[in-house]
PDB file of N, CA and C in Angstrom:
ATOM      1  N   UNK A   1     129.450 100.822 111.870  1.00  0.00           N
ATOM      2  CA  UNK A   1     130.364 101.192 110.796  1.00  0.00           C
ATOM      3  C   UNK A   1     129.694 102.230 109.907  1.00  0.00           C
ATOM      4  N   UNK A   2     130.759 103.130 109.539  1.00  0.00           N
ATOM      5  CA  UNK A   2     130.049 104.430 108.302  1.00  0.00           C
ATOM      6  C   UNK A   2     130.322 103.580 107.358  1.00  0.00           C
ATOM      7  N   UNK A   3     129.497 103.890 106.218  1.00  0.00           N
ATOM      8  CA  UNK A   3     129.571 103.870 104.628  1.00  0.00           C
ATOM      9  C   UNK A   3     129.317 104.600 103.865  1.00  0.00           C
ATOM     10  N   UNK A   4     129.533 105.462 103.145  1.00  0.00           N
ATOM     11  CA  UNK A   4     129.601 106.402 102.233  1.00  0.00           C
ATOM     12  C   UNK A   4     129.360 105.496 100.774  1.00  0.00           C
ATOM     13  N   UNK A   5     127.959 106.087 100.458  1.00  0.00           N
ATOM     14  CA  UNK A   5     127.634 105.511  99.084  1.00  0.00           C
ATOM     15  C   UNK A   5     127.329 107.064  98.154  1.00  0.00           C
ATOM     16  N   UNK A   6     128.123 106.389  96.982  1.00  0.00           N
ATOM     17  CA  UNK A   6     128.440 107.816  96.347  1.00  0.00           C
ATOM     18  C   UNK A   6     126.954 107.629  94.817  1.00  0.00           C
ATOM     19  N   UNK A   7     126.733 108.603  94.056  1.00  0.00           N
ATOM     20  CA  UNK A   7     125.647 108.517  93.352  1.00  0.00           C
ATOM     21  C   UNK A   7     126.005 109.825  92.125  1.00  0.00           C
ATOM     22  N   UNK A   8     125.677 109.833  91.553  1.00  0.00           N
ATOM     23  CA  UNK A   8     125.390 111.484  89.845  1.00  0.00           C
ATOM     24  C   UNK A   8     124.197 111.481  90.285  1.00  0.00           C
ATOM     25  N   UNK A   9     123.724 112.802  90.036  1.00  0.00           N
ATOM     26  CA  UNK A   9     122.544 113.184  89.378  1.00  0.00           C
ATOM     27  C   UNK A   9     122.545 114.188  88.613  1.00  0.00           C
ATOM     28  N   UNK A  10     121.125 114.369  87.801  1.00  0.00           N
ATOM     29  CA  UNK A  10     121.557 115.481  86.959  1.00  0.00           C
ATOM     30  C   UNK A  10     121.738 116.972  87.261  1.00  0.00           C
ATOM     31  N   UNK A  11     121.026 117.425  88.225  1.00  0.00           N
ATOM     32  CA  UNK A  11     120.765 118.496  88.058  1.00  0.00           C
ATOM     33  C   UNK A  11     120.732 118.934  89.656  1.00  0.00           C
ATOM     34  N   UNK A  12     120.966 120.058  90.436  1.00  0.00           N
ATOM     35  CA  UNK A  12     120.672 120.617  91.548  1.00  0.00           C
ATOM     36  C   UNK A  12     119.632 120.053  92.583  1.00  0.00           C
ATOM     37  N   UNK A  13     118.356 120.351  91.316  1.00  0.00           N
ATOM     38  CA  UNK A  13     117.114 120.141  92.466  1.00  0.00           C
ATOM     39  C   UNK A  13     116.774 118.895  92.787  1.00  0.00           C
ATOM     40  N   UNK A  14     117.877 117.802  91.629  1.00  0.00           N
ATOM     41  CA  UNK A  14     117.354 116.861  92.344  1.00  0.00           C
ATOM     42  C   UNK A  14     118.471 116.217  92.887  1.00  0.00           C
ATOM     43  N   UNK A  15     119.160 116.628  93.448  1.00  0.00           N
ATOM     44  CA  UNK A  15     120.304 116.399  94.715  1.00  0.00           C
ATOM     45  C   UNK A  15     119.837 117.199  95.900  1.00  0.00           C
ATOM     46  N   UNK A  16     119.351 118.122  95.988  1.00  0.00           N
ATOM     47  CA  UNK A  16     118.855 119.205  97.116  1.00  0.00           C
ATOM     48  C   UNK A  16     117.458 117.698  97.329  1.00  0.00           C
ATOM     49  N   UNK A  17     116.165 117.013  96.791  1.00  0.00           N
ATOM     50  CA  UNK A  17     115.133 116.270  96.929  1.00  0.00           C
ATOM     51  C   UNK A  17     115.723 115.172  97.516  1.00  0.00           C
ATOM     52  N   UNK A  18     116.441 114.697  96.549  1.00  0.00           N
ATOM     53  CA  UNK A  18     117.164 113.479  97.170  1.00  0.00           C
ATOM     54  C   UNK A  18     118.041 113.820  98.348  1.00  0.00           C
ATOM     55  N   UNK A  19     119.069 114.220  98.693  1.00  0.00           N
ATOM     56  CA  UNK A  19     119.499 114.072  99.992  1.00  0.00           C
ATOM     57  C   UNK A  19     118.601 114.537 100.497  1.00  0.00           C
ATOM     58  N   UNK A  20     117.222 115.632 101.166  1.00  0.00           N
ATOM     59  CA  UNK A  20     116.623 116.107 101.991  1.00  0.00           C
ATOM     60  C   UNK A  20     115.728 114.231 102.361  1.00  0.00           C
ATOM     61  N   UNK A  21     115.439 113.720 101.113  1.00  0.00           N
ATOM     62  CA  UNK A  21     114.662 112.824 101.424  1.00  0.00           C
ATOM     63  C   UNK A  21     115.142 111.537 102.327  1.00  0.00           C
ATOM     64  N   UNK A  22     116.782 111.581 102.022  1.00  0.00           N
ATOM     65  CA  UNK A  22     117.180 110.094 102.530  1.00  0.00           C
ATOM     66  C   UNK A  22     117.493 110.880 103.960  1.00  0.00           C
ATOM     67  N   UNK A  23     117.683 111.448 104.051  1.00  0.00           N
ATOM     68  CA  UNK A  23     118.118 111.958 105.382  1.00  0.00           C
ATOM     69  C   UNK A  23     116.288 112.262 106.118  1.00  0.00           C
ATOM     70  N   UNK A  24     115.512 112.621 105.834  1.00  0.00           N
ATOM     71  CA  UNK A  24     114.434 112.411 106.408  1.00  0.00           C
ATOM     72  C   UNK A  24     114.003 111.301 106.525  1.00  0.00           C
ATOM     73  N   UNK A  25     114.286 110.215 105.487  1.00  0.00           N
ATOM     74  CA  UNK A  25     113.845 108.768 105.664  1.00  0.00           C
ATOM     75  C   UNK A  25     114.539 107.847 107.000  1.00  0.00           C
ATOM     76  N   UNK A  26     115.784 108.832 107.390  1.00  0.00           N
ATOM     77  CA  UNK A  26     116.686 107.985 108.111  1.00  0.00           C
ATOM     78  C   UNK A  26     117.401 106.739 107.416  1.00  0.00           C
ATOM     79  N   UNK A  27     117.427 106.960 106.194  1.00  0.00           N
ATOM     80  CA  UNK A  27     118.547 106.080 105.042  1.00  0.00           C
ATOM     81  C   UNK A  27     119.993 106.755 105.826  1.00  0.00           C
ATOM     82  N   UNK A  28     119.760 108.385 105.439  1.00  0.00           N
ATOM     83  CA  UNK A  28     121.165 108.954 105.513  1.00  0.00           C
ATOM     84  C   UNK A  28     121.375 109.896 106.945  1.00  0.00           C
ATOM     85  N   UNK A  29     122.332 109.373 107.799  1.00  0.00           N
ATOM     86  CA  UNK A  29     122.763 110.757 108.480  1.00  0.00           C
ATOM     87  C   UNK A  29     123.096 112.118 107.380  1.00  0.00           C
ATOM     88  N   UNK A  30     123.782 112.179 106.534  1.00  0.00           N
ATOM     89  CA  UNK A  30     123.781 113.231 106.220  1.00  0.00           C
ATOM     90  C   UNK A  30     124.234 113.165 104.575  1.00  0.00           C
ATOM     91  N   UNK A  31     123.972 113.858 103.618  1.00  0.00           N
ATOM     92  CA  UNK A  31     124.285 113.500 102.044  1.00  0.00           C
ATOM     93  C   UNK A  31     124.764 115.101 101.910  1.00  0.00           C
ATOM     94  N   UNK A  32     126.472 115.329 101.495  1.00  0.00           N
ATOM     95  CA  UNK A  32     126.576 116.204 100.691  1.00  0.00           C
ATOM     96  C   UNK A  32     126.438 116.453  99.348  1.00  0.00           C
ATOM     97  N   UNK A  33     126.599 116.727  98.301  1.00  0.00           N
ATOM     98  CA  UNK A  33     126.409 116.658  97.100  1.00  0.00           C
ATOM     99  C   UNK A  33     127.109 118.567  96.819  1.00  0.00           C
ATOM    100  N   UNK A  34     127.815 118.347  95.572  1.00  0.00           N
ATOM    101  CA  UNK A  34     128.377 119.423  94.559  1.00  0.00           C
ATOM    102  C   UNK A  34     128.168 118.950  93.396  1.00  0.00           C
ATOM    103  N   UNK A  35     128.562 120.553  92.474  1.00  0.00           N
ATOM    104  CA  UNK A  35     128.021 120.241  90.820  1.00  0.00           C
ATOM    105  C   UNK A  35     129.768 119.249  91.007  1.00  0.00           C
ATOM    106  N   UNK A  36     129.612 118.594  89.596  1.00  0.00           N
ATOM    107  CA  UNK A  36     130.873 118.055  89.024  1.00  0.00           C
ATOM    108  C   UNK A  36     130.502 117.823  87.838  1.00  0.00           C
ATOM    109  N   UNK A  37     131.548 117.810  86.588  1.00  0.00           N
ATOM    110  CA  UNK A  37     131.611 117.752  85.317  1.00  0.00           C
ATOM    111  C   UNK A  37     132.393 115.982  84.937  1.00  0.00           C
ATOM    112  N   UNK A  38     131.004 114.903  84.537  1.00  0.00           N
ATOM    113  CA  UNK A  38     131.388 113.768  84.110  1.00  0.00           C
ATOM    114  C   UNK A  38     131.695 113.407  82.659  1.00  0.00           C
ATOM    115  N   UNK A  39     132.311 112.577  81.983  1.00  0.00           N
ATOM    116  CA  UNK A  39     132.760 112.119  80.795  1.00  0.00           C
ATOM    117  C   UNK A  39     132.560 110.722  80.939  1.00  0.00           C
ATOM    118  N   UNK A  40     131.554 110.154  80.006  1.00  0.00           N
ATOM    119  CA  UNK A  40     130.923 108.723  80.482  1.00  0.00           C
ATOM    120  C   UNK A  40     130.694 108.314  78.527  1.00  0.00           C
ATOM    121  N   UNK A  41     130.632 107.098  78.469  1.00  0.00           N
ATOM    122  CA  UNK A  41     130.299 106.552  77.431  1.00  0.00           C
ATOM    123  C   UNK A  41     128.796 105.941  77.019  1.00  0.00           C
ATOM    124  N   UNK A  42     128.051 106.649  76.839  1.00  0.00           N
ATOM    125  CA  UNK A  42     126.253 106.150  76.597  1.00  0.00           C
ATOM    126  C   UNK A  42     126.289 105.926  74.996  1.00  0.00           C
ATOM    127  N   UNK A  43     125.761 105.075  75.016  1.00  0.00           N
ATOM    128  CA  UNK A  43     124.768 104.728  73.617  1.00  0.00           C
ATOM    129  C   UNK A  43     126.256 104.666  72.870  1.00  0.00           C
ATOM    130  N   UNK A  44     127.104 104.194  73.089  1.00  0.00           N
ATOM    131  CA  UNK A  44     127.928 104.099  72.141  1.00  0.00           C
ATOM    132  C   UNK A  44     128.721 105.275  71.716  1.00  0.00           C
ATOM    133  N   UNK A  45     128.531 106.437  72.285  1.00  0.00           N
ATOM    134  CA  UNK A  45     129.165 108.043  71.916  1.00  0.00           C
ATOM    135  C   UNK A  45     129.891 108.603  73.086  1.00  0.00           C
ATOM    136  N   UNK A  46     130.670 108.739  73.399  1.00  0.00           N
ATOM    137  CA  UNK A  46     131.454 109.849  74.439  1.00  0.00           C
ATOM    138  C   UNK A  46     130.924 111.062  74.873  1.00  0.00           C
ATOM    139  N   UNK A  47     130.330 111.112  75.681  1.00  0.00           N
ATOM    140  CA  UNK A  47     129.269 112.571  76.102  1.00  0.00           C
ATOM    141  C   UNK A  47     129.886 112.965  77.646  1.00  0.00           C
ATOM    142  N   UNK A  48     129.954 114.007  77.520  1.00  0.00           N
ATOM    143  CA  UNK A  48     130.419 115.226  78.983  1.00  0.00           C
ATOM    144  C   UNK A  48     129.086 116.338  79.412  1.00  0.00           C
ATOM    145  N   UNK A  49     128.853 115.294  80.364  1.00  0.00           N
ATOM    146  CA  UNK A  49     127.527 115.898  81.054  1.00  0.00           C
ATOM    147  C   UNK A  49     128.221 117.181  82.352  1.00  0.00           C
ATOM    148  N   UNK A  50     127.272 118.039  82.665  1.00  0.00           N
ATOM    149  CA  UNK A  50     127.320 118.376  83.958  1.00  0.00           C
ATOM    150  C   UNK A  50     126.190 117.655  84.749  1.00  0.00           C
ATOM    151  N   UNK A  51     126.988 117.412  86.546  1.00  0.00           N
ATOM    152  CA  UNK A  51     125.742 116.904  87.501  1.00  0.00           C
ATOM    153  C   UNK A  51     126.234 116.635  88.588  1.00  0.00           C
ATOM    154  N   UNK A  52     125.446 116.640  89.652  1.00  0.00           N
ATOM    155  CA  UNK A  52     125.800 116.703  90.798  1.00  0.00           C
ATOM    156  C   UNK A  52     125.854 115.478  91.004  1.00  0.00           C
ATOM    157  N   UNK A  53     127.279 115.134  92.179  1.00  0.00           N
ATOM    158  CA  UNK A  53     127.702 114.031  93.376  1.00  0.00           C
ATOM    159  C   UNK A  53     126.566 114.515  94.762  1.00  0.00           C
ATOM    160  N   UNK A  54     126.619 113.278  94.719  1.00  0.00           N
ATOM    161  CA  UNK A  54     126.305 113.096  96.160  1.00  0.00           C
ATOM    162  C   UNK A  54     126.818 111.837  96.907  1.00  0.00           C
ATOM    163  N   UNK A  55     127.418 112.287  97.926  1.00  0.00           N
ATOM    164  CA  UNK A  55     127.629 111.483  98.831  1.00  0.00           C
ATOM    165  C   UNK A  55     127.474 111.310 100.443  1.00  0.00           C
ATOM    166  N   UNK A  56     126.929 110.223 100.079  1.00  0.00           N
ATOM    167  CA  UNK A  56     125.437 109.735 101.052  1.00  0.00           C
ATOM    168  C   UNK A  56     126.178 108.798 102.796  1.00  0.00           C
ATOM    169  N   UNK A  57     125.996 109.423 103.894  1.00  0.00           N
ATOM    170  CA  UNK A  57     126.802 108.881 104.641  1.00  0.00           C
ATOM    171  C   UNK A  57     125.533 108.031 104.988  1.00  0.00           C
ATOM    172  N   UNK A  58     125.656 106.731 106.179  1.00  0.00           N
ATOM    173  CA  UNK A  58     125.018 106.006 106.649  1.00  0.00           C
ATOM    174  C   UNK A  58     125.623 104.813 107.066  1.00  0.00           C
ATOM    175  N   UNK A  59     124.825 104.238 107.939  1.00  0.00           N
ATOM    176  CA  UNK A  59     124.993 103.398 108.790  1.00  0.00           C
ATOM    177  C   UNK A  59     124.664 101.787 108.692  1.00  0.00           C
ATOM    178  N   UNK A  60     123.482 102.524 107.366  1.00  0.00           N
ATOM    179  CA  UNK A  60     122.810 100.832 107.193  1.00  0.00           C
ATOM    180  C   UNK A  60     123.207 100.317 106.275  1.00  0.00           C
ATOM    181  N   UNK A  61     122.930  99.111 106.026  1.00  0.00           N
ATOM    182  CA  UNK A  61     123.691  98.373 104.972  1.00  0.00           C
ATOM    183  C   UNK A  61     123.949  98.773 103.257  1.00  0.00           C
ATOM    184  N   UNK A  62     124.500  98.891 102.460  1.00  0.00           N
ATOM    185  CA  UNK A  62     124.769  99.089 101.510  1.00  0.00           C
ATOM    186  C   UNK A  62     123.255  98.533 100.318  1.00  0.00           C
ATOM    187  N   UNK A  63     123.309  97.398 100.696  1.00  0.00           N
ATOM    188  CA  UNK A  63     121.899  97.250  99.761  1.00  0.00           C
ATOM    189  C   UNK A  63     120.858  97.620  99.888  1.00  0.00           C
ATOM    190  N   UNK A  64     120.376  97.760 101.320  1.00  0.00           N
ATOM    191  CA  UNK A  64     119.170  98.933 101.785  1.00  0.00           C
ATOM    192  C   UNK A  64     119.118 100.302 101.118  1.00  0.00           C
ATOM    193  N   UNK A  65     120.405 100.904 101.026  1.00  0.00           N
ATOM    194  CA  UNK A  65     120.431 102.709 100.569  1.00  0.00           C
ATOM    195  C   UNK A  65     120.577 102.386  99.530  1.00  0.00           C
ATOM    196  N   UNK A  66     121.329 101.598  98.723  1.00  0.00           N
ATOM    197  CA  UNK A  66     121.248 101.315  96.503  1.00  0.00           C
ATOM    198  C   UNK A  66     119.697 101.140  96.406  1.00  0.00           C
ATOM    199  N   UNK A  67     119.171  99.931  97.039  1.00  0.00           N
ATOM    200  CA  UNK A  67     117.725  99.950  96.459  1.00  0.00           C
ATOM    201  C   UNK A  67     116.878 101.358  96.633  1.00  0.00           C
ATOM    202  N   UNK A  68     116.806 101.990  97.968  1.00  0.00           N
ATOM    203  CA  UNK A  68     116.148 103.199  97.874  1.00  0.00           C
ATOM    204  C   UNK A  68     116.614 104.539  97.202  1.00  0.00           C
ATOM    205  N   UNK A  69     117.913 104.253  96.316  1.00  0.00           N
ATOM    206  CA  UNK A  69     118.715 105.597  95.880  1.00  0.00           C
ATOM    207  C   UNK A  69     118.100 105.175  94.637  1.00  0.00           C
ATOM    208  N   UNK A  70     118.068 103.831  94.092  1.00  0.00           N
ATOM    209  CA  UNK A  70     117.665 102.976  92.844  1.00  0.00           C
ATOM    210  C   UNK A  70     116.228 103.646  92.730  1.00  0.00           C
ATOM    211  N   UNK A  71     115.324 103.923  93.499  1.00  0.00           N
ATOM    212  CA  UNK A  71     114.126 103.924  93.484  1.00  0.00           C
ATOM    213  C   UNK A  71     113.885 105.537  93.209  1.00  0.00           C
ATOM    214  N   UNK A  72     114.708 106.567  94.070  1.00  0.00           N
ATOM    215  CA  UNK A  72     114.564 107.479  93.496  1.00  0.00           C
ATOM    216  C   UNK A  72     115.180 108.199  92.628  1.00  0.00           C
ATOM    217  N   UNK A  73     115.924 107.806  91.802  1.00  0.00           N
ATOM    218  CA  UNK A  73     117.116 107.878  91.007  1.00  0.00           C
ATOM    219  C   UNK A  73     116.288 108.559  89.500  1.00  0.00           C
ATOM    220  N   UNK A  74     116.461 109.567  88.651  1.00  0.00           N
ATOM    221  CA  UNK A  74     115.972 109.427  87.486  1.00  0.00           C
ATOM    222  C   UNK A  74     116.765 108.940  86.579  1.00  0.00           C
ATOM    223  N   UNK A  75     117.801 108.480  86.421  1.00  0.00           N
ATOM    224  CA  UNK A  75     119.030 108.100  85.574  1.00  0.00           C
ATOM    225  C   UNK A  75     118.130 106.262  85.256  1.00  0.00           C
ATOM    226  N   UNK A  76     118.256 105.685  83.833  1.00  0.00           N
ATOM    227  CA  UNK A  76     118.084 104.406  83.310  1.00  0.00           C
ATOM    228  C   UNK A  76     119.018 103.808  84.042  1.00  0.00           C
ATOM    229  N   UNK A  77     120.433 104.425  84.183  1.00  0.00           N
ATOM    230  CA  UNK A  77     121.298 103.192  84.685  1.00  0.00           C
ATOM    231  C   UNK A  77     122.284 104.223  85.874  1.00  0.00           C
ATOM    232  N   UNK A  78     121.424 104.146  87.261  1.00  0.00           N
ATOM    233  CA  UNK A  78     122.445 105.047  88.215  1.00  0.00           C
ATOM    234  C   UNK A  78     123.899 104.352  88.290  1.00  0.00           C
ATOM    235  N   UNK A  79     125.057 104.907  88.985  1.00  0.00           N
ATOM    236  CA  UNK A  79     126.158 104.746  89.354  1.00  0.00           C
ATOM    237  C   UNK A  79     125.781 104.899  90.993  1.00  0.00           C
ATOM    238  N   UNK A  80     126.072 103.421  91.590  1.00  0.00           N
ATOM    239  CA  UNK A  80     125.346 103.679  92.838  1.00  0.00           C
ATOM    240  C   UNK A  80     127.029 103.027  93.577  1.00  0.00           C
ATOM    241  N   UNK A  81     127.489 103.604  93.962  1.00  0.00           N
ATOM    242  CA  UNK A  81     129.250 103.102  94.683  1.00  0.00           C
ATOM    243  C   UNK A  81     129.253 103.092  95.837  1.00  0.00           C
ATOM    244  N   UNK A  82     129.621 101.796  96.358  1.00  0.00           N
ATOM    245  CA  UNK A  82     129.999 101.877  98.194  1.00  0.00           C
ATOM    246  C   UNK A  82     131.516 102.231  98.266  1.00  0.00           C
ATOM    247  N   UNK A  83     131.480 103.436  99.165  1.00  0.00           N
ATOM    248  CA  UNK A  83     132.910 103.556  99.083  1.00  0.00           C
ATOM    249  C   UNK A  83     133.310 103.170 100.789  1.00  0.00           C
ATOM    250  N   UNK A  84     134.040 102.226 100.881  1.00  0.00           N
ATOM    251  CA  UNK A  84     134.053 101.970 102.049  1.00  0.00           C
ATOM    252  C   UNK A  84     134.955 103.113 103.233  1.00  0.00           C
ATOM    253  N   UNK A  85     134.377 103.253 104.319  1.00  0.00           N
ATOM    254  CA  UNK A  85     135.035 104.896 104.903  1.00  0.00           C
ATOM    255  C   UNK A  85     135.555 104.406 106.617  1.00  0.00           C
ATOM    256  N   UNK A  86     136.014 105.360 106.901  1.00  0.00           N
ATOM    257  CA  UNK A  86     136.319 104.915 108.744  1.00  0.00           C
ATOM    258  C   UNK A  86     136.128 105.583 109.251  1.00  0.00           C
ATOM    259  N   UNK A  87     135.760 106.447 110.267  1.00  0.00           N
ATOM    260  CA  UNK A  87     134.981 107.373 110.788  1.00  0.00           C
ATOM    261  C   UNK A  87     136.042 107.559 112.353  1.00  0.00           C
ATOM    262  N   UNK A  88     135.402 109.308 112.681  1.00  0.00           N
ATOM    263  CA  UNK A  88     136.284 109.009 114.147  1.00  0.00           C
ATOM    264  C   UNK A  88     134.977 108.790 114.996  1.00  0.00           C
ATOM    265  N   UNK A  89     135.244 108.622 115.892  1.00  0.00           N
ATOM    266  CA  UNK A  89     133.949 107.290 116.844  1.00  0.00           C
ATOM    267  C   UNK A  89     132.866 108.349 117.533  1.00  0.00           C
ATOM    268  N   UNK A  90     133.251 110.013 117.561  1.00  0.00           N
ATOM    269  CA  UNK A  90     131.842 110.661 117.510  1.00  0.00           C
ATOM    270  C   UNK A  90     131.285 111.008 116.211  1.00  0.00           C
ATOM    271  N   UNK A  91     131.876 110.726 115.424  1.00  0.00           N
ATOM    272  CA  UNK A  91     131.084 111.091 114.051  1.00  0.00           C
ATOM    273  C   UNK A  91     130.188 109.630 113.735  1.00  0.00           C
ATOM    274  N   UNK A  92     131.000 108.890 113.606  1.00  0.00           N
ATOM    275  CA  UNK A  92     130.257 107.408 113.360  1.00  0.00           C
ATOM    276  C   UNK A  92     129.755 106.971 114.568  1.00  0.00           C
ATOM    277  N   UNK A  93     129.274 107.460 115.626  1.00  0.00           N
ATOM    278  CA  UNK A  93     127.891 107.255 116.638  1.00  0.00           C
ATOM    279  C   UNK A  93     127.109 107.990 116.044  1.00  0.00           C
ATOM    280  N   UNK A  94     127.250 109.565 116.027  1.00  0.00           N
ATOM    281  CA  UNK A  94     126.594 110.487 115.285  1.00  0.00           C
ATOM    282  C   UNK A  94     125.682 109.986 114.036  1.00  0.00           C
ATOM    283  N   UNK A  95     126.325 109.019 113.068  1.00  0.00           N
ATOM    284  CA  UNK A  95     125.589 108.474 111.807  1.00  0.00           C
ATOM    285  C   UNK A  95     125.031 107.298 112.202  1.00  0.00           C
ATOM    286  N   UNK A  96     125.478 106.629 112.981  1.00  0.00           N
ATOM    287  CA  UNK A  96     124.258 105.181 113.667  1.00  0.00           C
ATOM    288  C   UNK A  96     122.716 105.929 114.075  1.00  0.00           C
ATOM    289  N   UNK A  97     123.366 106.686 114.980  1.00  0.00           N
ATOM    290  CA  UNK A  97     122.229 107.413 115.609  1.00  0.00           C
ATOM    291  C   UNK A  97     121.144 107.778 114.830  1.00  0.00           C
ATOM    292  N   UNK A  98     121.735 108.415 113.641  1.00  0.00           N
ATOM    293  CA  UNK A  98     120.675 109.301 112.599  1.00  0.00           C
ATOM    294  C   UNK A  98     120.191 108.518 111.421  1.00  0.00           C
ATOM    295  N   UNK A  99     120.726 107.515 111.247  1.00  0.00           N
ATOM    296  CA  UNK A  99     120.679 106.581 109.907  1.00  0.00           C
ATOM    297  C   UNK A  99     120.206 105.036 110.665  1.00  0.00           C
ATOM    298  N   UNK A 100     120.479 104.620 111.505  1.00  0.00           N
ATOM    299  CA  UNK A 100     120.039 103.509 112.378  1.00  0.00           C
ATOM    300  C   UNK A 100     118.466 103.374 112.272  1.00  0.00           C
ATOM    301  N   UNK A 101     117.642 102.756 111.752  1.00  0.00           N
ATOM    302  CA  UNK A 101     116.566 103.337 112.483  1.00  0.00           C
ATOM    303  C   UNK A 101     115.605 101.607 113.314  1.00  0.00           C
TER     304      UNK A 101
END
Protein backbone atom coordinates (compact mmCIF):
# COMPACT_ATOMS: atom_id res chain seq x y z
CA UNK A 1 0.00 0.00 0.00
CA UNK A 2 1.16 3.85 -0.83
CA UNK A 3 0.91 6.45 1.86
CA UNK A 4 1.50 9.85 1.37
CA UNK A 5 2.57 11.66 4.55
CA UNK A 6 2.32 15.30 4.13
CA UNK A 7 4.76 17.81 6.37
CA UNK A 8 5.63 22.32 6.30
CA UNK A 9 8.81 23.35 6.39
CA UNK A 10 10.25 26.52 6.46
CA UNK A 11 12.24 27.27 3.92
CA UNK A 12 13.56 25.64 0.42
CA UNK A 13 16.78 24.22 1.57
CA UNK A 14 15.33 22.46 3.95
CA UNK A 15 12.76 20.61 1.83
CA UNK A 16 15.44 20.11 -1.05
CA UNK A 17 17.76 18.15 2.60
CA UNK A 18 14.89 16.58 3.74
CA UNK A 19 13.33 14.91 0.82
CA UNK A 20 16.99 14.12 -0.73
CA UNK A 21 17.51 12.47 2.73
CA UNK A 22 14.33 10.30 3.15
CA UNK A 23 14.53 9.16 -0.19
CA UNK A 24 18.22 8.17 0.27
CA UNK A 25 17.32 6.61 3.58
CA UNK A 26 14.74 4.51 1.69
CA UNK A 27 11.92 6.11 4.14
CA UNK A 28 10.64 7.68 0.79
CA UNK A 29 10.22 6.50 -2.82
CA UNK A 30 9.90 9.87 -3.72
CA UNK A 31 8.99 13.46 -1.72
CA UNK A 32 7.70 16.38 -3.79
CA UNK A 33 7.55 19.53 -2.01
CA UNK A 34 6.43 23.40 -3.31
CA UNK A 35 6.57 26.86 -1.64
CA UNK A 36 2.90 27.39 -0.09
CA UNK A 37 1.63 30.31 1.97
CA UNK A 38 0.20 28.97 5.66
CA UNK A 39 -2.10 30.87 8.24
CA UNK A 40 -1.71 28.96 11.59
CA UNK A 41 -2.33 30.12 15.15
CA UNK A 42 1.13 30.10 17.43
CA UNK A 43 1.58 31.53 20.73
CA UNK A 44 -1.75 32.72 20.85
CA UNK A 45 -1.46 35.31 17.63
CA UNK A 46 -2.57 34.57 14.01
CA UNK A 47 0.66 34.53 11.89
CA UNK A 48 0.96 33.85 7.88
CA UNK A 49 4.14 32.23 7.29
CA UNK A 50 5.63 31.27 3.90
CA UNK A 51 7.00 27.37 3.54
CA UNK A 52 7.30 24.59 1.79
CA UNK A 53 4.90 21.19 1.55
CA UNK A 54 6.21 18.23 1.17
CA UNK A 55 4.75 15.29 0.33
CA UNK A 56 6.41 12.24 1.16
CA UNK A 57 5.31 9.00 -0.77
CA UNK A 58 6.15 5.51 0.85
CA UNK A 59 5.49 2.28 1.54
CA UNK A 60 6.34 1.85 5.15
CA UNK A 61 4.34 2.34 7.88
CA UNK A 62 3.15 5.68 8.93
CA UNK A 63 4.89 5.71 12.35
CA UNK A 64 8.28 4.72 10.99
CA UNK A 65 8.36 8.02 8.45
CA UNK A 66 6.56 10.61 11.48
CA UNK A 67 9.29 9.46 13.82
CA UNK A 68 12.13 10.00 11.23
CA UNK A 69 10.39 13.28 9.66
CA UNK A 70 9.99 14.12 13.70
CA UNK A 71 13.68 13.74 13.96
CA UNK A 72 14.59 15.82 11.19
CA UNK A 73 12.06 18.36 11.37
CA UNK A 74 13.23 21.97 12.67
CA UNK A 75 9.67 23.11 13.59
CA UNK A 76 8.88 22.72 17.94
CA UNK A 77 5.66 21.27 16.83
CA UNK A 78 5.75 19.61 13.04
CA UNK A 79 2.37 18.94 11.21
CA UNK A 80 3.18 15.41 10.31
CA UNK A 81 -0.38 14.03 8.22
CA UNK A 82 -1.06 10.57 6.83
CA UNK A 83 -3.01 11.15 4.00
CA UNK A 84 -4.25 7.96 3.04
CA UNK A 85 -3.70 7.44 -1.09
CA UNK A 86 -4.37 4.48 -3.78
CA UNK A 87 -1.97 4.09 -6.24
CA UNK A 88 -2.12 2.45 -9.84
CA UNK A 89 -0.25 -0.99 -9.25
CA UNK A 90 3.02 0.16 -11.30
CA UNK A 91 3.42 3.13 -9.36
CA UNK A 92 2.73 1.48 -5.97
CA UNK A 93 5.28 -1.54 -6.84
CA UNK A 94 7.49 1.27 -7.94
CA UNK A 95 7.21 2.81 -4.11
CA UNK A 96 7.47 -0.74 -2.27
CA UNK A 97 10.41 -1.26 -4.25
CA UNK A 98 12.14 2.08 -3.33
CA UNK A 99 10.78 2.70 0.20
CA UNK A 100 10.56 -1.14 1.27
CA UNK A 101 13.71 -1.72 2.64
Amino acid sequence: MTTTVHTTVPDKDTAESMARQLVEERVAACVNYHAVSSVYRWEDEVVKEDEYALDVKTALGYEEVRERIEELHPYDVPAVLRVETEANDAYGEWVEDCSGR
